[in-house]
C-alpha atoms as a PDB file:
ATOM      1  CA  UNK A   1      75.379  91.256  51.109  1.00  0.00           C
ATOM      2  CA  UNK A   2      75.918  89.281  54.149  1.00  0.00           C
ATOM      3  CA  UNK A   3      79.593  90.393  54.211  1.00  0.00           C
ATOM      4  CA  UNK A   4      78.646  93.958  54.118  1.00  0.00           C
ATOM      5  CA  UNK A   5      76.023  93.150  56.998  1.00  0.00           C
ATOM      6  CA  UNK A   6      78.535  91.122  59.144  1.00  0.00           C
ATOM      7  CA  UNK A   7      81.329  93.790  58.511  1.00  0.00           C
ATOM      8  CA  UNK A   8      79.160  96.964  59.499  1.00  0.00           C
ATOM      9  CA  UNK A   9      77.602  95.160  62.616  1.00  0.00           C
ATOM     10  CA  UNK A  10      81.401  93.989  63.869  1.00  0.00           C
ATOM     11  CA  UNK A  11      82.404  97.970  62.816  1.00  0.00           C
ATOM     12  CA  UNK A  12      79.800  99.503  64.692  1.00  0.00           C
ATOM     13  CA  UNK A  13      80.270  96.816  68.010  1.00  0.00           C
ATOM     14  CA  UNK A  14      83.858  97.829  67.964  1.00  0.00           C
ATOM     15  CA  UNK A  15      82.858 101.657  67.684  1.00  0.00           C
ATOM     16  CA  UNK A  16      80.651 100.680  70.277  1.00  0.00           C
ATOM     17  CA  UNK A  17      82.417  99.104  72.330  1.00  0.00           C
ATOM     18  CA  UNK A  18      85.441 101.267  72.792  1.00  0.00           C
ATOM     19  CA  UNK A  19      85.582 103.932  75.359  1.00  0.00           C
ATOM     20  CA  UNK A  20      87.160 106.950  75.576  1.00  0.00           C
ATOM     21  CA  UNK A  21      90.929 107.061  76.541  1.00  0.00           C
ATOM     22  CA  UNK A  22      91.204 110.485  78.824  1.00  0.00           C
ATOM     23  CA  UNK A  23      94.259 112.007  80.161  1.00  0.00           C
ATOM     24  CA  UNK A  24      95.200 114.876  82.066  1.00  0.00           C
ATOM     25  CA  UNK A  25      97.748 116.984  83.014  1.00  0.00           C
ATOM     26  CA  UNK A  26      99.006 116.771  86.892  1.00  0.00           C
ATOM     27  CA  UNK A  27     101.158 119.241  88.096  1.00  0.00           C
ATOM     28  CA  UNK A  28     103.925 118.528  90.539  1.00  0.00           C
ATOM     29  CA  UNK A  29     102.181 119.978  93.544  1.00  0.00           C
ATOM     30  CA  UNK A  30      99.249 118.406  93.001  1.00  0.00           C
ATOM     31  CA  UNK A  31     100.956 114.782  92.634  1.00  0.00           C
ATOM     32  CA  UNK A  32     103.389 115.912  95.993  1.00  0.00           C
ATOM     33  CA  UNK A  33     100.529 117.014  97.892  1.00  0.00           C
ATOM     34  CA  UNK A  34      98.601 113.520  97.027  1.00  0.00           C
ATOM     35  CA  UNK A  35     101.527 111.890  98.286  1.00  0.00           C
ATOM     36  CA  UNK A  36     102.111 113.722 101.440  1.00  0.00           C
ATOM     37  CA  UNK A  37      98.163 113.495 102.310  1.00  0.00           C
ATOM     38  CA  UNK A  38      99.156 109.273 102.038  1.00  0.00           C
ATOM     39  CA  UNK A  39     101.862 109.734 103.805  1.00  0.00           C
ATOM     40  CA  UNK A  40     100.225 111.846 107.063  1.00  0.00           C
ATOM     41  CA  UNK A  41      97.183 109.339 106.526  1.00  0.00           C
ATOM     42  CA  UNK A  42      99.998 106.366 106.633  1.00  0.00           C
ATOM     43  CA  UNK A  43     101.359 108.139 109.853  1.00  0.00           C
ATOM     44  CA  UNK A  44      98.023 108.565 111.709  1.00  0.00           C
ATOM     45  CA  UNK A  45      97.200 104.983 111.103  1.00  0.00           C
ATOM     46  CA  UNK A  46     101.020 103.876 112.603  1.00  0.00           C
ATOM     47  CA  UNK A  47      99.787 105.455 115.936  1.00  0.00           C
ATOM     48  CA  UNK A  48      96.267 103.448 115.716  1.00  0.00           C
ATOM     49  CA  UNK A  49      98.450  99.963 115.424  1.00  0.00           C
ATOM     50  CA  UNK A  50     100.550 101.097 118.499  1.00  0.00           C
ATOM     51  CA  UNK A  51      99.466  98.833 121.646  1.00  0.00           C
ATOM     52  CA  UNK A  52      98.800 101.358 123.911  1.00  0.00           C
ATOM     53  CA  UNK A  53      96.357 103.424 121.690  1.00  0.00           C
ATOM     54  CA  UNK A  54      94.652 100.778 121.047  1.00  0.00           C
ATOM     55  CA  UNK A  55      94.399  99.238 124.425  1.00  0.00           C
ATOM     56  CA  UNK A  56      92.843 103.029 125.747  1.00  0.00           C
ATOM     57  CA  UNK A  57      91.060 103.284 122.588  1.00  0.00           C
ATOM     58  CA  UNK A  58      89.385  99.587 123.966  1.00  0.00           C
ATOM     59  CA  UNK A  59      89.364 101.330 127.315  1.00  0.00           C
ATOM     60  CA  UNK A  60      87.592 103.928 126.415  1.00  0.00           C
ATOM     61  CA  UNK A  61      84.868 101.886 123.966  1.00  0.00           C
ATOM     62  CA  UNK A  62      86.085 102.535 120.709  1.00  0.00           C
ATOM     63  CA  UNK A  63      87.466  99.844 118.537  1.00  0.00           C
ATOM     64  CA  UNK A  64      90.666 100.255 116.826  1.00  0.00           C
ATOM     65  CA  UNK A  65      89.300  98.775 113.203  1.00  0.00           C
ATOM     66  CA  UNK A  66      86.097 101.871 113.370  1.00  0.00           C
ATOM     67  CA  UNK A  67      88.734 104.947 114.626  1.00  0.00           C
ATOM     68  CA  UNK A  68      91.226 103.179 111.552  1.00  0.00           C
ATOM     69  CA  UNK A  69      88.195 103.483 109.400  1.00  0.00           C
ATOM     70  CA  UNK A  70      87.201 107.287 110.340  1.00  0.00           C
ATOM     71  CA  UNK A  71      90.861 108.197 109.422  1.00  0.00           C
ATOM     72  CA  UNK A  72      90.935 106.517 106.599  1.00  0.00           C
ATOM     73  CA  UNK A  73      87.584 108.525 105.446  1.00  0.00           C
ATOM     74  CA  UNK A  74      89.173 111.722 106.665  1.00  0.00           C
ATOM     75  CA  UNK A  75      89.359 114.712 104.125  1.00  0.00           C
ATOM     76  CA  UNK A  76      92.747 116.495 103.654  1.00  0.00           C
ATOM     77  CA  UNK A  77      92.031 119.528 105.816  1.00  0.00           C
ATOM     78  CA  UNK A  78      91.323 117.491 108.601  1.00  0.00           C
ATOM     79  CA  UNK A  79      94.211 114.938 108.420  1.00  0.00           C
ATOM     80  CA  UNK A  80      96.510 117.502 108.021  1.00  0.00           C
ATOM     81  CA  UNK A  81      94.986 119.214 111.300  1.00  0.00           C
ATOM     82  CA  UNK A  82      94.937 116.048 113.270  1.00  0.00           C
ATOM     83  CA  UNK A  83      98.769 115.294 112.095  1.00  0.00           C
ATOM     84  CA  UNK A  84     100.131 118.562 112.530  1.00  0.00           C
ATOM     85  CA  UNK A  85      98.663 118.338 116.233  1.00  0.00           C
ATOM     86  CA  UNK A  86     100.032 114.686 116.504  1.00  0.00           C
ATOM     87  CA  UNK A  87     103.260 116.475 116.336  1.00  0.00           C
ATOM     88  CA  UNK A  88     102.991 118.774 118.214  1.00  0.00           C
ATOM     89  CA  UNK A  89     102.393 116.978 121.001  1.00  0.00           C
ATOM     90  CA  UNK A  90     105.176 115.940 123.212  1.00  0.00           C
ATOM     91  CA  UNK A  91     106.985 112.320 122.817  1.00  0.00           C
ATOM     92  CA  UNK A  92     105.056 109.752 124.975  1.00  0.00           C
ATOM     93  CA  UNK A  93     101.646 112.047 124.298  1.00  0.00           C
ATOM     94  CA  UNK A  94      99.489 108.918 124.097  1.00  0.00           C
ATOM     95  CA  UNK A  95      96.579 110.133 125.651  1.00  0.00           C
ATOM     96  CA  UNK A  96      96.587 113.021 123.366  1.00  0.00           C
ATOM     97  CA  UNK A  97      96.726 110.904 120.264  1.00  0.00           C
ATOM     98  CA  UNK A  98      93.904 108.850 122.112  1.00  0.00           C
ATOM     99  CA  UNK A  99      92.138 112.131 122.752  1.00  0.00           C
ATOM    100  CA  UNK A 100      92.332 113.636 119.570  1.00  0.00           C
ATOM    101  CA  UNK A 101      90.919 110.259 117.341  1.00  0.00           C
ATOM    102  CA  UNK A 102      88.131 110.201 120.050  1.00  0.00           C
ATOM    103  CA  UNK A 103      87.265 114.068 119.263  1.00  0.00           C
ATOM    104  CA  UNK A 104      87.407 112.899 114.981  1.00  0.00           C
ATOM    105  CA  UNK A 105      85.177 110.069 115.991  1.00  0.00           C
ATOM    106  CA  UNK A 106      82.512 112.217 118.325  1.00  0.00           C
ATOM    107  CA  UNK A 107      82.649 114.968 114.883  1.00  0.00           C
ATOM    108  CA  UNK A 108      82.133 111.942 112.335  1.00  0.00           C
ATOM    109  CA  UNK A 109      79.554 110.850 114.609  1.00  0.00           C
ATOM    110  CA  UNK A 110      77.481 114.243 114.998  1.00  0.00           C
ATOM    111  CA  UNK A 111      77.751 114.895 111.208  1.00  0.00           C
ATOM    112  CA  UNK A 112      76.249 111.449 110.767  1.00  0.00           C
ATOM    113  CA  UNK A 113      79.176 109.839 108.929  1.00  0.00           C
ATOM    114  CA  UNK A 114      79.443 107.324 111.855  1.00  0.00           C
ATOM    115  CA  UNK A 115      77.157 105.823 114.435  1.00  0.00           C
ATOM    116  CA  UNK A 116      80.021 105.170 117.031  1.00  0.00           C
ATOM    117  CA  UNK A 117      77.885 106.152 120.192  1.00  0.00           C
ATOM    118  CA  UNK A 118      74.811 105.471 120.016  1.00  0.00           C
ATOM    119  CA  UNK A 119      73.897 108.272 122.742  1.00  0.00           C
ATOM    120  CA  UNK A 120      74.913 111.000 119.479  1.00  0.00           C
ATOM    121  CA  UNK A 121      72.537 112.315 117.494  1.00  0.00           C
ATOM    122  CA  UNK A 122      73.652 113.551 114.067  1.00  0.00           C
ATOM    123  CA  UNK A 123      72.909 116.908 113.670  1.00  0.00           C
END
């Protein structure tokens, strides 16, 4: 009797215990687009480490770690907009690089995902 008992409660902790193994099916533009959202996140970011974006991103009273942080919370659609403008921009465009993180940080800050400056109130 004490076998069966021992036996059905190790069973049921086991059945229990276990949880579900899921998988699913990824198709290939799903897995490239995942990769090229890391990659334009990766890119953004570069431009953040350069010294002179972050020395007018000081300048202007934004610190480098909270404008790495708003990319890094940055949905597809609006990486891809930022990065795609990045490029556009001619070489040596730092103050349009500067510009543009400063306009994602202002948005992040009126939709009340950030308190950057304090003198914006989310909306």
């Amino acid at each position: 009797m004490k076998k069966l008992l021992k036996a059905s409660i190790v069973s049921s902790i086991l059945i229990l215990g276990m949880g579900q193994a899921t998988a699913a099916v990824f198709s290939s533009e799903q897995v490239i687009a995942n990769q090229q959202f890391n990659f334009n996140k990766q890119q953004v970011l570069s431009y953040v480490d350069s010294v002179e974006v972050q020395n007018k991103l000081i300048e202007l009273g934004v610190s480098p770690a909270d404008a790495k942080q708003r990319i890094a919370n940055m949905t597809h659609a609006e990486l891809n907009a930022l990065n795609s403008q990045m490029n556009e921009m001619p070489a040596g465009g730092i103050v349009g690089i500067v510009l543009t993180v400063m306009v994602v940080v202002v948005v992040t800050d009126l939709m009340g995902l950030t308190d950057v400056y304090p003198f914006i109130n989310p909306i």
